[in-house]
C-alpha atoms as a PDB file:
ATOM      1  CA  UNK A   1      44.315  82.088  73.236  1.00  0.00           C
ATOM      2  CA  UNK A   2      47.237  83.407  75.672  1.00  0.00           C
ATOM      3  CA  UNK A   3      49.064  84.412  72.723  1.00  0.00           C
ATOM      4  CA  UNK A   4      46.394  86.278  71.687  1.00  0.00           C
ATOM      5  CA  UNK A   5      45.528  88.155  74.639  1.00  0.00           C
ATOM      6  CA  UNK A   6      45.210  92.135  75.412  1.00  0.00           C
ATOM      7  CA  UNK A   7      47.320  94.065  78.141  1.00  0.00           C
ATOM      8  CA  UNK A   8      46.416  97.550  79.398  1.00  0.00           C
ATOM      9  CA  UNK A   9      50.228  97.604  79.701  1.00  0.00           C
ATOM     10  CA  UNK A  10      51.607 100.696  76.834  1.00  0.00           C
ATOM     11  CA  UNK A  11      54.727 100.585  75.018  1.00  0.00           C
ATOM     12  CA  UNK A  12      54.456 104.642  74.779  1.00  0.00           C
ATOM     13  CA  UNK A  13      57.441 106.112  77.517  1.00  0.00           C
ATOM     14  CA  UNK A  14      55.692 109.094  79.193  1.00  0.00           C
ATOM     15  CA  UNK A  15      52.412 108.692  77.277  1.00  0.00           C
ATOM     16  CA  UNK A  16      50.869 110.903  79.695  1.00  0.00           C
ATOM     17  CA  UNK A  17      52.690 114.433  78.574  1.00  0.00           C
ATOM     18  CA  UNK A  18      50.992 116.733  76.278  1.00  0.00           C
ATOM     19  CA  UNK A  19      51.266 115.613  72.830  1.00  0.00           C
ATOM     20  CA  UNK A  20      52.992 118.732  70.178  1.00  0.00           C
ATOM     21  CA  UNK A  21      53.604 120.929  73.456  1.00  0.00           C
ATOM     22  CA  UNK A  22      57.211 121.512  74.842  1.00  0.00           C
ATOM     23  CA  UNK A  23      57.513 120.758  78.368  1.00  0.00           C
ATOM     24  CA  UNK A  24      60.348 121.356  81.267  1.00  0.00           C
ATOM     25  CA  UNK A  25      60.963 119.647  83.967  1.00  0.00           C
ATOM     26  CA  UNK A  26      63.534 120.217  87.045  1.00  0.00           C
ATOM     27  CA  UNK A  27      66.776 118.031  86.714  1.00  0.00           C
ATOM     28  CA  UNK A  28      67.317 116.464  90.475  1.00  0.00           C
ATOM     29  CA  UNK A  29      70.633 116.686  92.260  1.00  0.00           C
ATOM     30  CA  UNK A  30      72.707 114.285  91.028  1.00  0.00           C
ATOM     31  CA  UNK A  31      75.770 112.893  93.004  1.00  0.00           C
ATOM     32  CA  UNK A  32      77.408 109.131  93.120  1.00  0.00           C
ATOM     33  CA  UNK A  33      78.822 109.239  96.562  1.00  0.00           C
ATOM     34  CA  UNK A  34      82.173 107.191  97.603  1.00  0.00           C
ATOM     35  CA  UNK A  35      81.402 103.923  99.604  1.00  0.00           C
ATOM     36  CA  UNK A  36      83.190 101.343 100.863  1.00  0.00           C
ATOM     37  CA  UNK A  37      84.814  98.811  98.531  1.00  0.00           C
ATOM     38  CA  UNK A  38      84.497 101.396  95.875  1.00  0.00           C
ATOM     39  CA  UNK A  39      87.348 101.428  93.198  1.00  0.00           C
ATOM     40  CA  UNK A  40      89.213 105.075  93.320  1.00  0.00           C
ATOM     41  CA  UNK A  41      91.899 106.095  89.821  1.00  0.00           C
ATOM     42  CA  UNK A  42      93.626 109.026  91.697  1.00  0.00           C
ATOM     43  CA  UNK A  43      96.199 111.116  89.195  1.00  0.00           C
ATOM     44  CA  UNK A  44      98.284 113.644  89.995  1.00  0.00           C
ATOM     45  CA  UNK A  45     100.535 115.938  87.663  1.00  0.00           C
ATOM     46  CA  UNK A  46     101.942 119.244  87.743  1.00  0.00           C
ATOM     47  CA  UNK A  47     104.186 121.651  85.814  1.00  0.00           C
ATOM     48  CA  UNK A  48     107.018 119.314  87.493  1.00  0.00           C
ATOM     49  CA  UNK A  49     106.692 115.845  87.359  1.00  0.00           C
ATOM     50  CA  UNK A  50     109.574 115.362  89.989  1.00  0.00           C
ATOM     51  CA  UNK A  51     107.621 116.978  92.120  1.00  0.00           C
ATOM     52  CA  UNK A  52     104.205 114.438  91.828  1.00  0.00           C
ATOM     53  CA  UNK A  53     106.217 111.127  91.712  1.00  0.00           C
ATOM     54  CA  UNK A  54     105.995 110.326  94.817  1.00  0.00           C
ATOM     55  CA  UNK A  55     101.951 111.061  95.354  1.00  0.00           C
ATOM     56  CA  UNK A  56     101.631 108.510  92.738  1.00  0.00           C
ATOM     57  CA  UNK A  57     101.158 104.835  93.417  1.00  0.00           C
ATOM     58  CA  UNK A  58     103.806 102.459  90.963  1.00  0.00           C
ATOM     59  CA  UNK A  59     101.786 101.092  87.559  1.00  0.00           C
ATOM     60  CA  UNK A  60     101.574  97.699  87.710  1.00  0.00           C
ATOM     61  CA  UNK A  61     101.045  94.741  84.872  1.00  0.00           C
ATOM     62  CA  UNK A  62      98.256  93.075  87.411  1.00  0.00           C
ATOM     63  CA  UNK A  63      94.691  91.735  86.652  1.00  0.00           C
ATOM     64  CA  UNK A  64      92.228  94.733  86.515  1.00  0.00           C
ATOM     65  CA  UNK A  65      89.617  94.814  89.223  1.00  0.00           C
ATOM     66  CA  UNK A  66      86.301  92.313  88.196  1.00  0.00           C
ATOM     67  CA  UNK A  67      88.299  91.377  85.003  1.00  0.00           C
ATOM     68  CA  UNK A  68      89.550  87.857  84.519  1.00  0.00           C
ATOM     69  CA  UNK A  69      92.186  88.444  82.512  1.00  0.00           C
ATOM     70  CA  UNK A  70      96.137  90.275  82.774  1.00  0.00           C
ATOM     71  CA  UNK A  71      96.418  93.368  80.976  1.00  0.00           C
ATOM     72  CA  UNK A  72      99.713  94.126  79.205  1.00  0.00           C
ATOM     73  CA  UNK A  73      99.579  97.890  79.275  1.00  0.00           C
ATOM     74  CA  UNK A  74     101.021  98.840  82.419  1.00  0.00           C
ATOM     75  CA  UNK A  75      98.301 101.123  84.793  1.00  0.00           C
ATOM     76  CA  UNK A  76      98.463 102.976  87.550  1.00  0.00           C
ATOM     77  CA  UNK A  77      97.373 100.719  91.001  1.00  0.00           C
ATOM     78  CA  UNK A  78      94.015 101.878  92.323  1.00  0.00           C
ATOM     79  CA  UNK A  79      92.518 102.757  95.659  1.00  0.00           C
ATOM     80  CA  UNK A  80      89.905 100.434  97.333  1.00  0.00           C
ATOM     81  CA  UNK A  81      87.760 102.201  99.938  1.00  0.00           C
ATOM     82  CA  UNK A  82      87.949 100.048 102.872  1.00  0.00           C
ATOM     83  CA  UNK A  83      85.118  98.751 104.803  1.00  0.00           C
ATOM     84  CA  UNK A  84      85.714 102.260 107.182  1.00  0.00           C
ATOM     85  CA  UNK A  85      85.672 104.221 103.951  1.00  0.00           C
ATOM     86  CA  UNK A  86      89.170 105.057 104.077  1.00  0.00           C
ATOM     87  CA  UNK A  87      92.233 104.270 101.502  1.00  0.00           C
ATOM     88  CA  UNK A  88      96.249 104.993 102.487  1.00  0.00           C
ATOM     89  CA  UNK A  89      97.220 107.760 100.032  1.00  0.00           C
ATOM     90  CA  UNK A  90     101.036 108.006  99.908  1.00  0.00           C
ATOM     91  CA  UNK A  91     102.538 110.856 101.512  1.00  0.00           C
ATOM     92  CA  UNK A  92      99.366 111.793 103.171  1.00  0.00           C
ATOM     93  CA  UNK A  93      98.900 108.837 104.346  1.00  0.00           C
ATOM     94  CA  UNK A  94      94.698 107.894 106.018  1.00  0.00           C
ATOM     95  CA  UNK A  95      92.068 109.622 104.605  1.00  0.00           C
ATOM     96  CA  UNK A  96      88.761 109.398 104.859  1.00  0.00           C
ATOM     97  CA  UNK A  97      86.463 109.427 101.809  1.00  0.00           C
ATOM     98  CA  UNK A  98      83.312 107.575 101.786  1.00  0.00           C
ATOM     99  CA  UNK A  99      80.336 110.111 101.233  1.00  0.00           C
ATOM    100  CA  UNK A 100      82.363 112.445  99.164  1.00  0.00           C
ATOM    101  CA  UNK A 101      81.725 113.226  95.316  1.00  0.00           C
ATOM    102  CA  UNK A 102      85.102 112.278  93.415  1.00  0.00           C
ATOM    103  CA  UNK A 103      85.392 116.128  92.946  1.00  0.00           C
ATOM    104  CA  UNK A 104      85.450 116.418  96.792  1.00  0.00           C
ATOM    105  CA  UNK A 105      87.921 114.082  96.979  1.00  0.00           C
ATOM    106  CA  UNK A 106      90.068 115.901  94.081  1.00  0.00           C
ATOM    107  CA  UNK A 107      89.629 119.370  95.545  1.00  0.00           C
ATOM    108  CA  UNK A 108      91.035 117.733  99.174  1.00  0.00           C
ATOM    109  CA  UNK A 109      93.415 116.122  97.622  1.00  0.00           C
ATOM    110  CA  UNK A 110      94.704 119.149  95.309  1.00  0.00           C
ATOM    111  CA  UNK A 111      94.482 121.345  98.769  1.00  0.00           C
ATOM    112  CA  UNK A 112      96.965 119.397 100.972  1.00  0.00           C
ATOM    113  CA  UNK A 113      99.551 118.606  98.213  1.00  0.00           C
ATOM    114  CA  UNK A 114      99.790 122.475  97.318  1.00  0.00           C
ATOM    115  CA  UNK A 115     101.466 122.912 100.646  1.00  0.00           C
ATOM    116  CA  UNK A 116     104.567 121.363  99.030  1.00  0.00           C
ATOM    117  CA  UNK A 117     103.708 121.211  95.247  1.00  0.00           C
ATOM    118  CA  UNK A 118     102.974 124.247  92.815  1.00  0.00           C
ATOM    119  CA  UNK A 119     100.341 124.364  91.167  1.00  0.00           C
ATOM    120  CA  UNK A 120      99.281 120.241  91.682  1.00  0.00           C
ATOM    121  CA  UNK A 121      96.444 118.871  89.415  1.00  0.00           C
ATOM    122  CA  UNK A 122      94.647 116.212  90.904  1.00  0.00           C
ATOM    123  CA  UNK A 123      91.939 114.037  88.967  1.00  0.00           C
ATOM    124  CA  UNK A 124      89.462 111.118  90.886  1.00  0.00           C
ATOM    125  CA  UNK A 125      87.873 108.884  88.846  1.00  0.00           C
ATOM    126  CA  UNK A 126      85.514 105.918  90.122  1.00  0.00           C
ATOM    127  CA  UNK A 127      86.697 102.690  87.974  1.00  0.00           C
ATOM    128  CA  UNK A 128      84.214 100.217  89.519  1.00  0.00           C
ATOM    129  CA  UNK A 129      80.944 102.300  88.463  1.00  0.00           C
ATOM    130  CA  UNK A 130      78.673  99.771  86.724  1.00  0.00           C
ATOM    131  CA  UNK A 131      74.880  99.582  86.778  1.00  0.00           C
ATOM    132  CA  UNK A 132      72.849  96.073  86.131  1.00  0.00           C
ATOM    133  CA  UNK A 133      70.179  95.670  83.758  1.00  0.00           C
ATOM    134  CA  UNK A 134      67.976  92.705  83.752  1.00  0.00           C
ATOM    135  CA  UNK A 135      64.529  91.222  82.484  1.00  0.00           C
ATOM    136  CA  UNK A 136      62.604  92.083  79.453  1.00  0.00           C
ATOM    137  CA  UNK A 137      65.402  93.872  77.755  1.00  0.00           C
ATOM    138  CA  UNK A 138      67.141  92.734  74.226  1.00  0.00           C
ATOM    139  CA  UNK A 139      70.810  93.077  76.144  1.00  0.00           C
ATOM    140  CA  UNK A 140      70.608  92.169  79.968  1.00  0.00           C
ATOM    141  CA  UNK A 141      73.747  92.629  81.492  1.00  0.00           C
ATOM    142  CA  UNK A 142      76.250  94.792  83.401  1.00  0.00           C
ATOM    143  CA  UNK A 143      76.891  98.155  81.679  1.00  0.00           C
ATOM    144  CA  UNK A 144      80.271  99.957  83.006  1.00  0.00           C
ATOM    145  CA  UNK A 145      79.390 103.768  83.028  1.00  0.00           C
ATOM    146  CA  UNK A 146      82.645 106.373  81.878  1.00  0.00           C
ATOM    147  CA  UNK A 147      81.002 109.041  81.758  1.00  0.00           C
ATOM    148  CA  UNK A 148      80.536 109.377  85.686  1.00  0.00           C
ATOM    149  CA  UNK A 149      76.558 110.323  85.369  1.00  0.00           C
ATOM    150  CA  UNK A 150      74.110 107.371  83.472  1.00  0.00           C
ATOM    151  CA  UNK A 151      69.869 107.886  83.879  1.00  0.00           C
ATOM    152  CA  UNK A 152      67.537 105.195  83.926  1.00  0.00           C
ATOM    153  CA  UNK A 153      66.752 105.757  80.144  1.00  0.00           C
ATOM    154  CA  UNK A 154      70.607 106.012  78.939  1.00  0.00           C
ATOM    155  CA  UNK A 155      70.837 102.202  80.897  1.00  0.00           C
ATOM    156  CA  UNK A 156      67.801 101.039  79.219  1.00  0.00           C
ATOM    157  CA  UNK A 157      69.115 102.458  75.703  1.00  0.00           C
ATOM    158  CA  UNK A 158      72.389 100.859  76.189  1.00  0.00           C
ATOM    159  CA  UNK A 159      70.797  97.371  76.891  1.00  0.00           C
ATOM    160  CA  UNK A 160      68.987  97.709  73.819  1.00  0.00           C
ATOM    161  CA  UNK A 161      65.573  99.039  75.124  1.00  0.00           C
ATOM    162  CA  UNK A 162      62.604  97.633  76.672  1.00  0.00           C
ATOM    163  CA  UNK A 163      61.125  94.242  74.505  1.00  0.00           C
ATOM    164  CA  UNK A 164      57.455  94.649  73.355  1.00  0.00           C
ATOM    165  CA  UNK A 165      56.864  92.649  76.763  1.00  0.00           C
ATOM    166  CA  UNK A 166      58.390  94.856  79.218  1.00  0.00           C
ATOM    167  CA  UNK A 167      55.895  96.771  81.858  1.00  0.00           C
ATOM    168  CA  UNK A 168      56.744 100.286  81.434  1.00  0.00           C
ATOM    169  CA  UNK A 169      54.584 101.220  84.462  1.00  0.00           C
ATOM    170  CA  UNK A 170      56.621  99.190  87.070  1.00  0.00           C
ATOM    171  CA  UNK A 171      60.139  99.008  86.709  1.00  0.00           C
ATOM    172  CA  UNK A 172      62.421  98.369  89.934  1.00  0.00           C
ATOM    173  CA  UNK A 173      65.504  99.804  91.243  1.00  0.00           C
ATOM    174  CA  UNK A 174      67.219  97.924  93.822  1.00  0.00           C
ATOM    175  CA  UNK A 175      69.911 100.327  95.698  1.00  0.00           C
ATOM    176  CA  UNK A 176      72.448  99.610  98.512  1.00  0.00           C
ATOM    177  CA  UNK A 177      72.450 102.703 101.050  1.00  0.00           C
ATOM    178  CA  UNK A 178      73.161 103.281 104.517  1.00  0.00           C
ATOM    179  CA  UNK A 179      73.993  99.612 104.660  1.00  0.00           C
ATOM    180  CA  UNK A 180      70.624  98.397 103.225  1.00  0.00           C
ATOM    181  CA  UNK A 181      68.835  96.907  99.841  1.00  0.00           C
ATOM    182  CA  UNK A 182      65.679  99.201  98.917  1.00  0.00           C
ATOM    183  CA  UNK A 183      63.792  99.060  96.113  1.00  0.00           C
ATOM    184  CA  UNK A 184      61.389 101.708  94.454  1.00  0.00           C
ATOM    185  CA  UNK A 185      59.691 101.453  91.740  1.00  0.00           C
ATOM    186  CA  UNK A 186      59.070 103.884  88.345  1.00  0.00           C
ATOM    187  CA  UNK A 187      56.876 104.242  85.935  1.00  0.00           C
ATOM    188  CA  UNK A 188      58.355 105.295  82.277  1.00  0.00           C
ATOM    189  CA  UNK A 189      54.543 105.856  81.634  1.00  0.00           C
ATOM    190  CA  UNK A 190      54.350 108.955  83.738  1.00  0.00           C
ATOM    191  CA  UNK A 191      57.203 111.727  82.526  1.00  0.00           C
ATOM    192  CA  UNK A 192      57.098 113.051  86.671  1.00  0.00           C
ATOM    193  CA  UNK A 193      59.955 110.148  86.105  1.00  0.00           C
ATOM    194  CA  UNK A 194      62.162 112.633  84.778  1.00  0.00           C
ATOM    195  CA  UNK A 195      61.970 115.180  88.186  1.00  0.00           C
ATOM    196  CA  UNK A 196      62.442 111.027  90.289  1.00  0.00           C
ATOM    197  CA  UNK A 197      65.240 111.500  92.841  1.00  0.00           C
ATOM    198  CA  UNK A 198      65.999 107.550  91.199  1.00  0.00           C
ATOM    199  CA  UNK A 199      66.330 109.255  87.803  1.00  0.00           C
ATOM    200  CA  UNK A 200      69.614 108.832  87.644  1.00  0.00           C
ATOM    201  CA  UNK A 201      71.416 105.894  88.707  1.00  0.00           C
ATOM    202  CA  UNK A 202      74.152 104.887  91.217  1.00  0.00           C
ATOM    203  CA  UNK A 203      77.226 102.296  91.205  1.00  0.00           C
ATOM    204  CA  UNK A 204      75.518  98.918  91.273  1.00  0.00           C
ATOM    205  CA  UNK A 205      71.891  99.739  90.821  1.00  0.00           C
ATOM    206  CA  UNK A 206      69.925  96.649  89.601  1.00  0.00           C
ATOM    207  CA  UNK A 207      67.261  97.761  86.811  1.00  0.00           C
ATOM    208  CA  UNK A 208      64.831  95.255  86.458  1.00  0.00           C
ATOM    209  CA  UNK A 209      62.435  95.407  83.846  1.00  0.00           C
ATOM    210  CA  UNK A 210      59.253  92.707  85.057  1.00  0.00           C
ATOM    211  CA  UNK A 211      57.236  91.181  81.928  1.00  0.00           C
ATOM    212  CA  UNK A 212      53.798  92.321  81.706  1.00  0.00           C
ATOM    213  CA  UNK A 213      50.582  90.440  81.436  1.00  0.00           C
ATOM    214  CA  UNK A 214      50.884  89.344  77.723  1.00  0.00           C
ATOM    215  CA  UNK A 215      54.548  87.378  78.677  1.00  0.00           C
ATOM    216  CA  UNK A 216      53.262  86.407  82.058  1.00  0.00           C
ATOM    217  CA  UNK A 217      50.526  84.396  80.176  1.00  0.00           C
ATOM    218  CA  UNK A 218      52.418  83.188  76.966  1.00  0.00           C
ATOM    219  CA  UNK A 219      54.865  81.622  79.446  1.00  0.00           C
ATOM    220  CA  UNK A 220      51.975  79.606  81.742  1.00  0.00           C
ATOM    221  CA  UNK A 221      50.839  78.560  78.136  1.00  0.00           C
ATOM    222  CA  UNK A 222      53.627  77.257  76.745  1.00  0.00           C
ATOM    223  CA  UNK A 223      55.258  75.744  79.772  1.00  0.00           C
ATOM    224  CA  UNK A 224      51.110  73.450  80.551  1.00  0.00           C
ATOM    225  CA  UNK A 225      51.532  72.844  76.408  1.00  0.00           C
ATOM    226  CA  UNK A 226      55.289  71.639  77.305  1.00  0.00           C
ATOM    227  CA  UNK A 227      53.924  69.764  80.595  1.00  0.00           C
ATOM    228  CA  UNK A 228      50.888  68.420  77.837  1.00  0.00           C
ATOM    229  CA  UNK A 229      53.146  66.885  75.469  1.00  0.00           C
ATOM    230  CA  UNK A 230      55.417  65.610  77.818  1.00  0.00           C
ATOM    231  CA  UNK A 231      52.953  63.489  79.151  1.00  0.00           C
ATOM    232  CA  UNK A 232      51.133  62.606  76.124  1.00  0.00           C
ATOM    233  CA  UNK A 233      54.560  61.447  74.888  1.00  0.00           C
ATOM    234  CA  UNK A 234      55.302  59.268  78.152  1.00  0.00           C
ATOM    235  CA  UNK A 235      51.862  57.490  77.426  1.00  0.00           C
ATOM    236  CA  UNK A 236      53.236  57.170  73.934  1.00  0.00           C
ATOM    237  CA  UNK A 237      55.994  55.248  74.777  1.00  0.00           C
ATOM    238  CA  UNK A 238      54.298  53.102  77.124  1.00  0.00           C
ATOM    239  CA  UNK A 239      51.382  52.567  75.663  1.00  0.00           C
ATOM    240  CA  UNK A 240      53.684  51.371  72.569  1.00  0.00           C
ATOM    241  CA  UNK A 241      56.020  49.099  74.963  1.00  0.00           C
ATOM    242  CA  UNK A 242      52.626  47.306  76.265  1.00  0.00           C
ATOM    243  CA  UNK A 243      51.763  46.996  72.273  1.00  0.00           C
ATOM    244  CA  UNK A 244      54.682  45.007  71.698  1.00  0.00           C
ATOM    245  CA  UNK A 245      54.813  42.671  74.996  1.00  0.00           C
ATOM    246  CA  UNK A 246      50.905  42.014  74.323  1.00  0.00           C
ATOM    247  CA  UNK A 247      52.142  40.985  69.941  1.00  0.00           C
ATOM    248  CA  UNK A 248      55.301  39.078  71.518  1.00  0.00           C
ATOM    249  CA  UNK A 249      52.854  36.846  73.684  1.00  0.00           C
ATOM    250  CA  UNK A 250      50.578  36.315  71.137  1.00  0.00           C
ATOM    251  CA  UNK A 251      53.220  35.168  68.817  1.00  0.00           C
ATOM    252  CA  UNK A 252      54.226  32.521  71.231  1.00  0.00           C
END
């Protein structure tokens, strides 16, 4: 009966825009800030690479960060933004950079080494940007993001979409800011998700997709039919060891 069971819950995204009519809506500001124990690639290059050696760290054969195993191509040695969202830039030496954009940190960066370099070019990259999506998708996971910008929807899509059982109305974002967890919650239902300052997602977001009412009940059903048999089979076996002491006896 479970199994069989109806849910208001729809598997339509944005069922509530206006069917064969185009329709805009405003794209938020969208900006991953730096924070503390982020992961910073900084490059720098110019017409003469004499002249840039020394602003770049040595490459290295070690372990990539949150990787388990040694890579053989040597790579430049990152940054880590320390708990006072600072890293030790060589040369420069201190400088602060939590709550910048990497192109903030990139345009700073290119500033002060123009004072002895011509024409510098200086490129920030954040290598520890991942987002995690969990519950009723076909591919939970951890996704690593290149492309420095990833929306609810292109997470979703690279996890392999929503399952049939996924409630579209309520899914939750859990974010780390200002030193706290919040969570807020969207509904793909409604396309006002599209103008949601949580549109677009930050380094280590948590997406959680919750099951809806149809999975909720298929999963009390099967685990009382589970909880049924198991007992039913205990009797079983008991009632079947009592059989054969009671024959035994008789026998004798």
């Amino acid at each position: 009966m479970a199994s069989c069971s109806t849910s208001k819950s729809s598997l339509t995204y944005f069922e509530n825009s206006t069917p064969q009519t185009d329709s805009t809506y405003m794209v938020g500001k969208y900006n991953v800030r730096i924070v503390p124990d982020d992961e910073l690639g900084i490059f720098v290059s110019s017409s003469d690479p004499a002249a840039t050696i020394f602003y770049n760290m040595p490459v290295s054969d070690q372990t990539i960060r949150g990787e388990q195993q040694v890579t053989t191509v040597p790579r430049l040695q990152t940054y880590i933004v320390d708990s006072k969202g600072d890293i030790v830039f060589p040369v420069l030496g201190k400088i602060h950079v939590a709550g910048m954009t990497t192109e903030e940190v990139a345009d700073y960066l290119q500033a002060r080494i123009a004072e002895d370099v011509v024409d510098p070019v200086v490129r920030v990259e954040l290598m520890n940007f991942n987002v995690n999506v969990m519950g009723e998708v076909h591919q939970p996971g951890r996704i690593p993001v290149k492309s420095g910008r990833i929306s609810i929807l292109d997470a979703l899509a690279m996890a392999g979409d929503m399952t049939e059982y996924g409630e579209r109305e309520n899914v939750v974002l859990i974010r780390e800011e200002n030193g706290k967890r919040t969570v807020h919650h969207l509904n793909l239902n409604d396309a006002a998700v599209l103008e949601s300052p949580y549109f677009f997602l930050q380094q280590n977001d948590v997406v959680y997709v919750e099951p809806n009412k149809i999975r909720q009940e298929n999963s009390k059903y099967n685990t009382y039919n589970s909880y049924k048999i198991s007992v039913v089979s205990t009797i079983v076996s008991a009632a079947s060891v009592i059989a054969s002491l009671v024959i035994a006896l008789t026998v004798k």
